[in-house]
PDB file of N, CA and C in Angstrom:
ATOM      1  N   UNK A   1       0.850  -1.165   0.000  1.00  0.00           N
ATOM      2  CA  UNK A   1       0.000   0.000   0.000  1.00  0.00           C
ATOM      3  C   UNK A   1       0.903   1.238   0.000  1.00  0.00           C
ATOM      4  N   UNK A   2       0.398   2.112  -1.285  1.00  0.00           N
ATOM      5  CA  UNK A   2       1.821   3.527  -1.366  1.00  0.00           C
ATOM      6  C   UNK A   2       1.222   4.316   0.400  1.00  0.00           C
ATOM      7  N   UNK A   3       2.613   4.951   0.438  1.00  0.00           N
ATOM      8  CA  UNK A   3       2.355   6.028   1.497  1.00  0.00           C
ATOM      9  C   UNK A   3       2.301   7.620   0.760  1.00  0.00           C
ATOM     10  N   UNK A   4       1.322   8.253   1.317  1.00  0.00           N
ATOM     11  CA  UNK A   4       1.373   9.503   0.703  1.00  0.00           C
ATOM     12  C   UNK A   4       1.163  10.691   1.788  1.00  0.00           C
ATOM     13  N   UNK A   5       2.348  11.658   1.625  1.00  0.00           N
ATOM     14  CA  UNK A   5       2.605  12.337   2.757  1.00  0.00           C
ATOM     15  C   UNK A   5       2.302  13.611   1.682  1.00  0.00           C
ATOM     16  N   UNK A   6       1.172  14.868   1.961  1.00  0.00           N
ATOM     17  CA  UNK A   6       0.982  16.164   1.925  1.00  0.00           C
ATOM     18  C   UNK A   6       1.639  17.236   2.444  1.00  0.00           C
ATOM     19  N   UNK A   7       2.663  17.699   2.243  1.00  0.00           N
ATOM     20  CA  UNK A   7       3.248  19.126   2.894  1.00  0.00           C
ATOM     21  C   UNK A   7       2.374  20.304   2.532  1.00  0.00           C
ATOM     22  N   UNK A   8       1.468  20.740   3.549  1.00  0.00           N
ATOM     23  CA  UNK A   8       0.592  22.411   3.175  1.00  0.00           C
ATOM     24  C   UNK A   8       1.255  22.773   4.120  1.00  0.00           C
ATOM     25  N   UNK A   9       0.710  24.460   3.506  1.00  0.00           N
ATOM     26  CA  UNK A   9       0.599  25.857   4.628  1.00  0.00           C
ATOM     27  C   UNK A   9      -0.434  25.835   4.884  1.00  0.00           C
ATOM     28  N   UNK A  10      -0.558  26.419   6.055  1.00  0.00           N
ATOM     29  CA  UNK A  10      -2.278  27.124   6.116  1.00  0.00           C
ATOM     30  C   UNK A  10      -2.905  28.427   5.263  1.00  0.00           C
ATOM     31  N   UNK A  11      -1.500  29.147   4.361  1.00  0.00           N
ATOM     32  CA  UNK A  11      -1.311  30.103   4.022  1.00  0.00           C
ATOM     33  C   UNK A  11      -1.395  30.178   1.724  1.00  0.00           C
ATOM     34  N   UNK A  12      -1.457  28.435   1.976  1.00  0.00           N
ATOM     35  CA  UNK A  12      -1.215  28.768   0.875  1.00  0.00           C
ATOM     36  C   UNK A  12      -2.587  27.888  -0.079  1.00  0.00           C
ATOM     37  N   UNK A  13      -2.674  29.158  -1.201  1.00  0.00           N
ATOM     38  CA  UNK A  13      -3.999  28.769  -1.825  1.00  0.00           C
ATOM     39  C   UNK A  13      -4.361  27.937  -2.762  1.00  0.00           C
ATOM     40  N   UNK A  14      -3.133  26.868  -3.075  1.00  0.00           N
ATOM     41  CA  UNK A  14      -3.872  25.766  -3.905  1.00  0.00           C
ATOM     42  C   UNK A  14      -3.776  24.592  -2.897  1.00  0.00           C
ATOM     43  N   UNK A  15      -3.155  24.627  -1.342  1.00  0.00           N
ATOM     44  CA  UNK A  15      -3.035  23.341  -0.676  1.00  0.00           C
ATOM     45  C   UNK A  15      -4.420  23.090  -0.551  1.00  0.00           C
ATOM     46  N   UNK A  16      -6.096  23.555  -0.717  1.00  0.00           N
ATOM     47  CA  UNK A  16      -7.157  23.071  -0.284  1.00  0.00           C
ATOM     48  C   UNK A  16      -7.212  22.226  -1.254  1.00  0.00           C
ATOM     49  N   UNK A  17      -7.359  22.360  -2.574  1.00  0.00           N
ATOM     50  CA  UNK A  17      -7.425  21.892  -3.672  1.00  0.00           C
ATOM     51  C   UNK A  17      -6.603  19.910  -3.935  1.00  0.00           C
ATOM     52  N   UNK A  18      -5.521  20.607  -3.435  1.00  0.00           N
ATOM     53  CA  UNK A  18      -4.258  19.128  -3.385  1.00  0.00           C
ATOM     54  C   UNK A  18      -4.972  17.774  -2.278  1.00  0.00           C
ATOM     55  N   UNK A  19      -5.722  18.987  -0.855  1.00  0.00           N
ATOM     56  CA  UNK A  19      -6.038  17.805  -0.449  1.00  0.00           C
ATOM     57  C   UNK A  19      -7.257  16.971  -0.746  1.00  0.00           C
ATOM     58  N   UNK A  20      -8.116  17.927  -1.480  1.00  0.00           N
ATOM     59  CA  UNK A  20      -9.652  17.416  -1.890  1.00  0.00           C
ATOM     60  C   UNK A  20      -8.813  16.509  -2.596  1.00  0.00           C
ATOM     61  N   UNK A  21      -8.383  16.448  -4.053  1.00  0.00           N
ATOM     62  CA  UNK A  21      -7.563  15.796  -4.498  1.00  0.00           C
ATOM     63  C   UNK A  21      -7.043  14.314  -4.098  1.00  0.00           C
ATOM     64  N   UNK A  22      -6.498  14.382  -3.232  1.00  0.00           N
ATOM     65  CA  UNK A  22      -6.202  12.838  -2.402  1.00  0.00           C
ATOM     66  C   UNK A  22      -6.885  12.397  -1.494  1.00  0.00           C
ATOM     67  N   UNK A  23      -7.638  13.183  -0.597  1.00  0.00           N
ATOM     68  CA  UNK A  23      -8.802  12.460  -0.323  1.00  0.00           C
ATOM     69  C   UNK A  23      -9.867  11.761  -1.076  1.00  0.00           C
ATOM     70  N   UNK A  24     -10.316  12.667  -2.335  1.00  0.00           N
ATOM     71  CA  UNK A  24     -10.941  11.677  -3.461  1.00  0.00           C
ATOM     72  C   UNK A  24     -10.258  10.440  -3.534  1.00  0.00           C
ATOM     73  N   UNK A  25      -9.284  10.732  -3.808  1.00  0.00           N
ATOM     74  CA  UNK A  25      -8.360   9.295  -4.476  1.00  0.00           C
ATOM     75  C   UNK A  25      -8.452   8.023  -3.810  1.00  0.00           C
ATOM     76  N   UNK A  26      -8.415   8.844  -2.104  1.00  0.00           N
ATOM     77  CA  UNK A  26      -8.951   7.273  -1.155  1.00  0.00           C
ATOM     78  C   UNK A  26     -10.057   6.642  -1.412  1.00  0.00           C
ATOM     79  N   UNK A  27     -10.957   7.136  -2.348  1.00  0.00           N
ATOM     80  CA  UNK A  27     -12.242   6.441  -1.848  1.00  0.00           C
ATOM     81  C   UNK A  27     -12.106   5.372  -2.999  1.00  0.00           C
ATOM     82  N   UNK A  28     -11.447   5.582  -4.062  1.00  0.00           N
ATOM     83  CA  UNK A  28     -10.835   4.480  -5.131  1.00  0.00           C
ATOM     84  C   UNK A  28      -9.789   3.550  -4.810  1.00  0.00           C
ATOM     85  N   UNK A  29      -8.876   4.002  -4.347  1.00  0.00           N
ATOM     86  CA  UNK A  29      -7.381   3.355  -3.816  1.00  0.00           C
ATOM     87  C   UNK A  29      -7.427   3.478  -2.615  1.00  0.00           C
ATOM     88  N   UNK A  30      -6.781   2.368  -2.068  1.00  0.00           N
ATOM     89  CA  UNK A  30      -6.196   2.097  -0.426  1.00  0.00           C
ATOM     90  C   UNK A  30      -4.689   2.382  -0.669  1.00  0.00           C
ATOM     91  N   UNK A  31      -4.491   3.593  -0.017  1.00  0.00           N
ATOM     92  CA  UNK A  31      -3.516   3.808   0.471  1.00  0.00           C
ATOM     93  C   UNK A  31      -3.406   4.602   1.679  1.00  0.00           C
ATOM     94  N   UNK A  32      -2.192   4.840   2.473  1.00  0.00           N
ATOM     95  CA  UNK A  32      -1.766   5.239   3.584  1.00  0.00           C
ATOM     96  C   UNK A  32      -1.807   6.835   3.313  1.00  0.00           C
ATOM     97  N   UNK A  33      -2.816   8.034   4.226  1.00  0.00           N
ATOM     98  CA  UNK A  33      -2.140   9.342   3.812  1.00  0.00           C
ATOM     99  C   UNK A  33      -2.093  10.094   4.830  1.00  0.00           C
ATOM    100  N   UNK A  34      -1.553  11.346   4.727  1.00  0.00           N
ATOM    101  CA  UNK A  34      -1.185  12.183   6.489  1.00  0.00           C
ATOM    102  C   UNK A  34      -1.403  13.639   5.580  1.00  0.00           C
ATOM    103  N   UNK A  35      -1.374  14.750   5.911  1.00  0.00           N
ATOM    104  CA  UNK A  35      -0.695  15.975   5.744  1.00  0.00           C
ATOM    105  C   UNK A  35      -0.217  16.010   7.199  1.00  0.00           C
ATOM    106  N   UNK A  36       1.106  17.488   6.369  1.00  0.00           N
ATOM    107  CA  UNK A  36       1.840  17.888   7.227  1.00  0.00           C
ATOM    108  C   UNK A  36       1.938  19.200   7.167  1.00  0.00           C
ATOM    109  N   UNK A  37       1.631  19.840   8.159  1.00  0.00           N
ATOM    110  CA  UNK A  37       1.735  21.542   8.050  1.00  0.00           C
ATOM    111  C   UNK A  37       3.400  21.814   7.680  1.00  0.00           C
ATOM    112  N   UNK A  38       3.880  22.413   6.705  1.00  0.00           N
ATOM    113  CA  UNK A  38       5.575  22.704   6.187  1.00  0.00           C
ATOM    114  C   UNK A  38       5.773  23.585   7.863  1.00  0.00           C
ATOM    115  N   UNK A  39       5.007  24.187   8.572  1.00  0.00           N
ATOM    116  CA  UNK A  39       5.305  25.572   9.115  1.00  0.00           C
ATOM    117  C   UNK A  39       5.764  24.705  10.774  1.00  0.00           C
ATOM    118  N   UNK A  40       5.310  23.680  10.487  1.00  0.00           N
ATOM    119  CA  UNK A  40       5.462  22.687  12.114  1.00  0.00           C
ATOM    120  C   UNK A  40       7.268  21.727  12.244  1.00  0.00           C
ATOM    121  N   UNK A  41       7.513  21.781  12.914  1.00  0.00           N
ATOM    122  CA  UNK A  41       9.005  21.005  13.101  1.00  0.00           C
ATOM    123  C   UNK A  41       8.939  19.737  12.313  1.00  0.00           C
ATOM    124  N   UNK A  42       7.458  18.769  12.401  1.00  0.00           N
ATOM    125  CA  UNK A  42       8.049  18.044  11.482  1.00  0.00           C
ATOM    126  C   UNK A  42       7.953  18.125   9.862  1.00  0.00           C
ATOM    127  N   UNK A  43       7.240  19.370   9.712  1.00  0.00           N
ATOM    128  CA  UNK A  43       7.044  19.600   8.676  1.00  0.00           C
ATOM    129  C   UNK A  43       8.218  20.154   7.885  1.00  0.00           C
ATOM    130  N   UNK A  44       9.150  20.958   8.331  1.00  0.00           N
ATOM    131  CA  UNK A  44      10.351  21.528   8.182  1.00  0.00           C
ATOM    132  C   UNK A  44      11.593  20.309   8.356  1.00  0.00           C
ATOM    133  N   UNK A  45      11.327  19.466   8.850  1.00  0.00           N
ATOM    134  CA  UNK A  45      12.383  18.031   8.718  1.00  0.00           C
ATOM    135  C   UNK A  45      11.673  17.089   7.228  1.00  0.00           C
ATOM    136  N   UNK A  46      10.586  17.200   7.192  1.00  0.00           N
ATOM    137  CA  UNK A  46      10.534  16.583   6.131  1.00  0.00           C
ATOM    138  C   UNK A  46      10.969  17.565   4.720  1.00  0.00           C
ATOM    139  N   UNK A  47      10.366  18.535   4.545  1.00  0.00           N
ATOM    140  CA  UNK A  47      10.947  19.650   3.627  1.00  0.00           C
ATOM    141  C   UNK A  47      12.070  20.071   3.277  1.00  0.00           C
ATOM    142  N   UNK A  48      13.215  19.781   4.690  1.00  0.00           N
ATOM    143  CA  UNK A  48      14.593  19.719   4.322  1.00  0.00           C
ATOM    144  C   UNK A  48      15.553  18.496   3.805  1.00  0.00           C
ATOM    145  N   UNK A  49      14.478  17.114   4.251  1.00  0.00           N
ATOM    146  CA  UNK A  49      15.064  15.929   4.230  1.00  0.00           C
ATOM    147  C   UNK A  49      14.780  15.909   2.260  1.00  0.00           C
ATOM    148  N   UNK A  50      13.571  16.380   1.513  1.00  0.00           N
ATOM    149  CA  UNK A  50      13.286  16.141   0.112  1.00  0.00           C
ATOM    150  C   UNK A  50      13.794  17.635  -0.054  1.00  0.00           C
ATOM    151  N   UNK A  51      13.824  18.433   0.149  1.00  0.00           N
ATOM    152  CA  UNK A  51      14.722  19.728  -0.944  1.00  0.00           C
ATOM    153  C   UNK A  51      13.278  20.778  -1.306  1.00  0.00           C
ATOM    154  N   UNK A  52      12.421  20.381  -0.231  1.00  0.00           N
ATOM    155  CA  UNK A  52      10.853  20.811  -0.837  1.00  0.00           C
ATOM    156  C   UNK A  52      10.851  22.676  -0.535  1.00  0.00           C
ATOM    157  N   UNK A  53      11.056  23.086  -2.091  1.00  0.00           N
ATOM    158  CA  UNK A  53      10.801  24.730  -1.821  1.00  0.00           C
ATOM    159  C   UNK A  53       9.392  25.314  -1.594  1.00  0.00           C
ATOM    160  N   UNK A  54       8.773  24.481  -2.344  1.00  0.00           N
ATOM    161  CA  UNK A  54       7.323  25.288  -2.238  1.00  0.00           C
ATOM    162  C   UNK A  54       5.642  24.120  -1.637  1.00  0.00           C
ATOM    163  N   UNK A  55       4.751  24.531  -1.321  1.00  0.00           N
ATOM    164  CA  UNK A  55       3.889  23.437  -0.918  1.00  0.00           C
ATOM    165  C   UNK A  55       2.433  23.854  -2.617  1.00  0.00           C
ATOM    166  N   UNK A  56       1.263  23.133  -2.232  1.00  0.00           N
ATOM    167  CA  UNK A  56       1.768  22.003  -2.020  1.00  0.00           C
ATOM    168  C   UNK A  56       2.753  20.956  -2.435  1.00  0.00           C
ATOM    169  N   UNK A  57       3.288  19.926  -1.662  1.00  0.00           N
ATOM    170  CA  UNK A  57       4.082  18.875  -2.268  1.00  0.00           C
ATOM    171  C   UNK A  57       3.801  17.699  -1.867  1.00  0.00           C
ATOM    172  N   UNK A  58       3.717  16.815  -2.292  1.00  0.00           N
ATOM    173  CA  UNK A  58       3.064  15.256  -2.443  1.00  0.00           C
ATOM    174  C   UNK A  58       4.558  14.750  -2.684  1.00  0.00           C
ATOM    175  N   UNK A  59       4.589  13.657  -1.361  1.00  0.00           N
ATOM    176  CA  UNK A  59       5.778  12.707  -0.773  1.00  0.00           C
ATOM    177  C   UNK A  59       5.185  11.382  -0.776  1.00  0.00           C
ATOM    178  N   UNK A  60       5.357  10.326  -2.013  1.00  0.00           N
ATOM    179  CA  UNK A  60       4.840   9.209  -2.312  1.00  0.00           C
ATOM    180  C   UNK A  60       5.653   8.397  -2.159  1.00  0.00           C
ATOM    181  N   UNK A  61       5.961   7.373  -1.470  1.00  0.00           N
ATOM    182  CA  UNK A  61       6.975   6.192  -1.071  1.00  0.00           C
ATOM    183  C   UNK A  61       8.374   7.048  -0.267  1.00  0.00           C
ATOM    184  N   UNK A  62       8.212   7.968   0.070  1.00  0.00           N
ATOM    185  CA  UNK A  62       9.505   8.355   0.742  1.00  0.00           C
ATOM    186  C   UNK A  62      10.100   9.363  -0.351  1.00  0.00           C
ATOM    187  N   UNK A  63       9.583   9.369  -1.673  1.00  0.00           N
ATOM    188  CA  UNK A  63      10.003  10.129  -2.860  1.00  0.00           C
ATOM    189  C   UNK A  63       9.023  11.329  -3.427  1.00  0.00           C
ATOM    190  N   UNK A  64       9.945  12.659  -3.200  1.00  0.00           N
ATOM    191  CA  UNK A  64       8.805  13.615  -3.857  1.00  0.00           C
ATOM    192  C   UNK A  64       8.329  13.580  -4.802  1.00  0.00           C
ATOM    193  N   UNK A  65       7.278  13.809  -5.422  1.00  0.00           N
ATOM    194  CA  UNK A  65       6.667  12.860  -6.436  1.00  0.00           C
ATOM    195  C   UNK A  65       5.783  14.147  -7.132  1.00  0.00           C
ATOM    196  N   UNK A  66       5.391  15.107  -6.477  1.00  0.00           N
ATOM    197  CA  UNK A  66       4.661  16.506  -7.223  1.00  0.00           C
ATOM    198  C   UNK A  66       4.601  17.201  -6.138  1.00  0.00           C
ATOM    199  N   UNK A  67       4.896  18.665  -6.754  1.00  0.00           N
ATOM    200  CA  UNK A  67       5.248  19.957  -6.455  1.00  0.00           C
ATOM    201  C   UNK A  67       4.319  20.680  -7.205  1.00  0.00           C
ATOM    202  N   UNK A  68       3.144  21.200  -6.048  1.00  0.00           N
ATOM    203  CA  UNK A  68       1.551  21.490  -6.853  1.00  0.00           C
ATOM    204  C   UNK A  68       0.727  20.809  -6.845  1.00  0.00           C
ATOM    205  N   UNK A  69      -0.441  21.351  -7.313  1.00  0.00           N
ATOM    206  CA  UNK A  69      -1.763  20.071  -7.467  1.00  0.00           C
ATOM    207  C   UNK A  69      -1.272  19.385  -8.800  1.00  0.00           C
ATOM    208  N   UNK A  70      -1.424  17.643  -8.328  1.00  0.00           N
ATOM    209  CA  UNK A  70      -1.032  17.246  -9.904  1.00  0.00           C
ATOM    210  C   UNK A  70      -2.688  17.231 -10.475  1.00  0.00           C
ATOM    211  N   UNK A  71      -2.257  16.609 -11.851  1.00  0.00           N
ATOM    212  CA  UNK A  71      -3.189  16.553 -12.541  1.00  0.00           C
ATOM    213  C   UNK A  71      -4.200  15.104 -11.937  1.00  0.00           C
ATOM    214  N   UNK A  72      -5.294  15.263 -12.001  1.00  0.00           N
ATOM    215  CA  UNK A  72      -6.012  13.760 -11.237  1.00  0.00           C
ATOM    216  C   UNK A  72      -5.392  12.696 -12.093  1.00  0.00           C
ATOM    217  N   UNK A  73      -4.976  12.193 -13.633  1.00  0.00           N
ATOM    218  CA  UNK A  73      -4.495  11.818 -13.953  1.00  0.00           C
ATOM    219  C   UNK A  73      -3.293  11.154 -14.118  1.00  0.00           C
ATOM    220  N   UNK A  74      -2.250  12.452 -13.712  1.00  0.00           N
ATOM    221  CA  UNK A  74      -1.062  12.097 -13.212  1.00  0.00           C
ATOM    222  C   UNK A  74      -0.531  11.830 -11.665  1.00  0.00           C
ATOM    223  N   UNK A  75      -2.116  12.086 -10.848  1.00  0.00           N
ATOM    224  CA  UNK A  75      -1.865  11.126  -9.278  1.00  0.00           C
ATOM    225  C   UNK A  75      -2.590   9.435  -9.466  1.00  0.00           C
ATOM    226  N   UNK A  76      -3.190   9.620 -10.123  1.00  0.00           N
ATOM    227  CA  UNK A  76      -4.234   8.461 -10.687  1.00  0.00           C
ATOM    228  C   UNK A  76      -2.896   6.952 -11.026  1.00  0.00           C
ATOM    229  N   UNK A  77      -1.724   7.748 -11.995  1.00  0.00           N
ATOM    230  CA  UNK A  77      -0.864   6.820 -12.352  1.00  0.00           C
ATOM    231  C   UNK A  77      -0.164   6.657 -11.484  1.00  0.00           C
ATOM    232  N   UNK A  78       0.549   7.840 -10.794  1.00  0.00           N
ATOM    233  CA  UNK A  78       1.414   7.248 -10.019  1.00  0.00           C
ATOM    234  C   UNK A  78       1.175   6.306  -8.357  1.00  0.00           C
ATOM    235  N   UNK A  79      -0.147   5.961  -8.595  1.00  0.00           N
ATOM    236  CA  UNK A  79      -0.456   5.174  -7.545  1.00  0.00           C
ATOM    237  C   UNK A  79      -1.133   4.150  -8.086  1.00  0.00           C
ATOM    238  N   UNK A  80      -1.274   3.736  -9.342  1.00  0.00           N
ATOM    239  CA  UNK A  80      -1.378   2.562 -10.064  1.00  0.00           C
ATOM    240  C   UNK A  80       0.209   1.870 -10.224  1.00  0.00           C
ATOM    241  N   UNK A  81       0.834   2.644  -9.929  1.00  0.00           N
ATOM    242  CA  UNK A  81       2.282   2.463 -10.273  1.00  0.00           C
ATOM    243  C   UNK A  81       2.812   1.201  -9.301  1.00  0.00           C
ATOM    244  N   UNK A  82       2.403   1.954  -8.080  1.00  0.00           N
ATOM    245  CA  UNK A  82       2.921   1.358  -6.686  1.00  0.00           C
ATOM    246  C   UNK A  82       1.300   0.612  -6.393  1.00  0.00           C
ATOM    247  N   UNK A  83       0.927   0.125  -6.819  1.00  0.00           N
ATOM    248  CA  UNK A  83      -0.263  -0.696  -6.129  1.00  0.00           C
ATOM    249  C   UNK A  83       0.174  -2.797  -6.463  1.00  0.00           C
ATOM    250  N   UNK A  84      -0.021  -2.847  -5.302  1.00  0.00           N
ATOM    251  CA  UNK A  84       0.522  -3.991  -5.472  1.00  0.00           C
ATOM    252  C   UNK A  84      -0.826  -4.945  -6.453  1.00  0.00           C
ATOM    253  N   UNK A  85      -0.266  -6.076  -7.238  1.00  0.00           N
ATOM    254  CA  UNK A  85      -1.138  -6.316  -8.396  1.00  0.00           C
ATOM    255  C   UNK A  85      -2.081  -7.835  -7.143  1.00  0.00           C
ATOM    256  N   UNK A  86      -3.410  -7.830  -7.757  1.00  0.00           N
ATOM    257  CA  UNK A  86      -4.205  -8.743  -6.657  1.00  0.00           C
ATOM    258  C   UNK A  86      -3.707  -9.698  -6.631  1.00  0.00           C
ATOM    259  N   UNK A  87      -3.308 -10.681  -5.669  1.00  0.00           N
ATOM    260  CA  UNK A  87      -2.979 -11.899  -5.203  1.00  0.00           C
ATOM    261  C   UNK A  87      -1.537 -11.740  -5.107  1.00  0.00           C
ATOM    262  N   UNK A  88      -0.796 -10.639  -5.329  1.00  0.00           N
ATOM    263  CA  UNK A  88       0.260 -10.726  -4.986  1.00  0.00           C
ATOM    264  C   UNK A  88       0.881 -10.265  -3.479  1.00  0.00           C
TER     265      UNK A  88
END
């Protein structure tokens, strides 16, 4: 099951958007998800640990994966990507 970690601000105006975004996505896919406020300590350890300049940013397997709202399409794949195939 992918992990998907959200870095928002409270400040910034497309993070509402990013999370409607992956919350939709749960109700199709099982996967693991969190946000993280960038402005909180661990939010600033994760942001320094990926190189993350701006929010939103979407942290998929430990790997930054989009910077912005992606396209539903291009979150659509990259969690078809990492979905493990049935019976496996």
């Amino acid at each position: 099951m992918p992990n998907i970690t959200l870095l928002h601000s409270p400040t910034c105006g497309a993070c509402p958007s990013a999370k409607r975004l992956w919350k939709e996505l749960r109700v199709k896919y099982s996967f693991s998800y969190r946000e993280v406020d960038i402005t909180t300590p661990d939010g600033q350890e994760l942001a320094n640990r990926h190189s993350v300049r701006a929010v939103p940013a979407t942290i998929i397997d430990g790997r930054l994966t989009f910077v912005g709202v992606p396209p539903r399409q291009s979150a659509e794949k990259a969690l078809q990507l990492r979905m493990k195939p049935q019976g496996a």
